[in-house]
Every structure is written in structure tokens, then in C-alpha cells.
Protein backbone atom coordinates (compact mmCIF):
# COMPACT_ATOMS: atom_id res chain seq x y z
CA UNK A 1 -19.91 71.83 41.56
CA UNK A 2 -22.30 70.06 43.91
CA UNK A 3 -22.32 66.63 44.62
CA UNK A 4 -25.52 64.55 43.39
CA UNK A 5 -28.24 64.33 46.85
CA UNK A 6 -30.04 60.85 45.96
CA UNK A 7 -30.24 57.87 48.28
CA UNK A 8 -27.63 55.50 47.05
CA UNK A 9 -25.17 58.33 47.51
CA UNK A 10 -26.49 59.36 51.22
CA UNK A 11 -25.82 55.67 52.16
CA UNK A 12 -22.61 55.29 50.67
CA UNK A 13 -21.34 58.21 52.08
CA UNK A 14 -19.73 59.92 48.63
CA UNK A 15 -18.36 56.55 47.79
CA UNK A 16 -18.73 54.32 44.63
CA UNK A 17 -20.16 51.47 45.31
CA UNK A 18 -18.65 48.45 43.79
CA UNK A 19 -21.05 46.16 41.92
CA UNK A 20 -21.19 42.50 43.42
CA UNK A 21 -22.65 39.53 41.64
CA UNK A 22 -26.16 38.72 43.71
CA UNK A 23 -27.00 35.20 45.25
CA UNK A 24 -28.36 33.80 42.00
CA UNK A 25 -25.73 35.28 39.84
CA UNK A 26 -23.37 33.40 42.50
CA UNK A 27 -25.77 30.12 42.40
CA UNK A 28 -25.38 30.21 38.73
CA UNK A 29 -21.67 30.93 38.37
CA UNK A 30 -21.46 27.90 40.97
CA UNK A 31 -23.86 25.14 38.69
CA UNK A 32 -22.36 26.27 35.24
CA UNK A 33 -18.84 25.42 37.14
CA UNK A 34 -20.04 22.08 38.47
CA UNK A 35 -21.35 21.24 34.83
CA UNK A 36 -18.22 21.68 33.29
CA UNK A 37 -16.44 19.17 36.15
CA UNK A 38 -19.17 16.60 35.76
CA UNK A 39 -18.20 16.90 32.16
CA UNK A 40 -15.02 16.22 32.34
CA UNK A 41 -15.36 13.15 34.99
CA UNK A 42 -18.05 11.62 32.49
CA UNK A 43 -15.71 11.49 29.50
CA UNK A 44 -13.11 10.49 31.82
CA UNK A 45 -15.02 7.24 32.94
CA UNK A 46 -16.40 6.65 29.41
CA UNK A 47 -13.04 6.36 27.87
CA UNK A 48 -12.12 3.65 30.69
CA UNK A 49 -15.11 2.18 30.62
CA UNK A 50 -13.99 1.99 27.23
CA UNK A 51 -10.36 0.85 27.38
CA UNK A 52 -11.53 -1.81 30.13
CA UNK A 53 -14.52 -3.24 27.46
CA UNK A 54 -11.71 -2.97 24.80
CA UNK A 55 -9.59 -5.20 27.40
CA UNK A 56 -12.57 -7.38 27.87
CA UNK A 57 -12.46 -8.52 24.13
CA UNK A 58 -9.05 -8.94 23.87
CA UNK A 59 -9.33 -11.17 26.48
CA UNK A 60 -12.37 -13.03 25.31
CA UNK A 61 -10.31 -14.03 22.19
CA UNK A 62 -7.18 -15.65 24.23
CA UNK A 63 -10.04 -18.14 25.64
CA UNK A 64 -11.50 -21.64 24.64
CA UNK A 65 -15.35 -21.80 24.96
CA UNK A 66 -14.69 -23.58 28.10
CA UNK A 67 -12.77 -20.76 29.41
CA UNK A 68 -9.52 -21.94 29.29
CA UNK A 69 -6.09 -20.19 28.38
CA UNK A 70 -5.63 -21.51 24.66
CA UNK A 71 -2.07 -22.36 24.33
CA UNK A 72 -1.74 -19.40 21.50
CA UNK A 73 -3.80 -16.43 21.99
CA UNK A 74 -6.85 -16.41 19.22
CA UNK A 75 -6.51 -19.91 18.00
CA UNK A 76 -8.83 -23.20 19.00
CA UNK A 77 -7.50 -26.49 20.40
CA UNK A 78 -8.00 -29.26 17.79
CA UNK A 79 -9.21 -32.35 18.03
């Protein structure tokens, strides 16, 4: 049983070579990874931006159209 004579084998001297991902294949694995953080730091600030506009109106209806504290939240001075 002879061992095959081509190239790839001359260079790795009888050895398997083990198969590594190229530059773009790294590039990509690198991007797709970045996507899926950007991801998660948009939906992070949209749900604060969210709580703090929910906040917002909450306390827009504790004020007079002055901008004063009214004396119980939601309800108008009279008179």
C-alpha cells in the first residue's frame, strides 16, 4: 500500500491537514456576531427609551398647564 504522491501531501509531509476557516469566512463569522450584539443593545435602548417616554406621561398628568405640582396627581386646580 503506497501512500498517495500529489502536492498537498508532499507539503504536509504525510499529515492531514486541518481545514481552517479563511479571512472572509473569519470577517463574516465576525459581522454576523456584531449584528446579533447591535441587536440586542437596540432593543435594549428602545424599551428604555420606552419606559422613560412612559415616565414622561405619567408625569405630564401630575402637572397644571402652568407646570406646577397639582395638589392630587391628575386633577385641575379650580377656580
Amino acid at each position: 500500500m503506497s501512500l498517495p504522491d500529489d502536492e498537498n501531501h508532499r507539503e504536509t509531509g504525510g499529515r492531514i491537514p486541518i481545514a481552517r476557516p479563511s479571512e472572509a469566512d473569519r470577517d463574516k463569522a465576525g459581522l454576523e456576531r456584531a449584528k446579533h450584539r447591535s441587536s440586542g443593545l437596540r432593543q435594549s435602548a428602545e424599551e428604555t427609551m420606552e419606559k422613560t417616554r412612559q415616565s414622561d406621561s405619567a408625569d405630564q398628568a401630575t402637572l397644571g398647564p402652568d407646570g406646577e405640582d397639582l395638589p392630587e396627581a391628575g386633577r385641575r386646580r379650580s377656580g
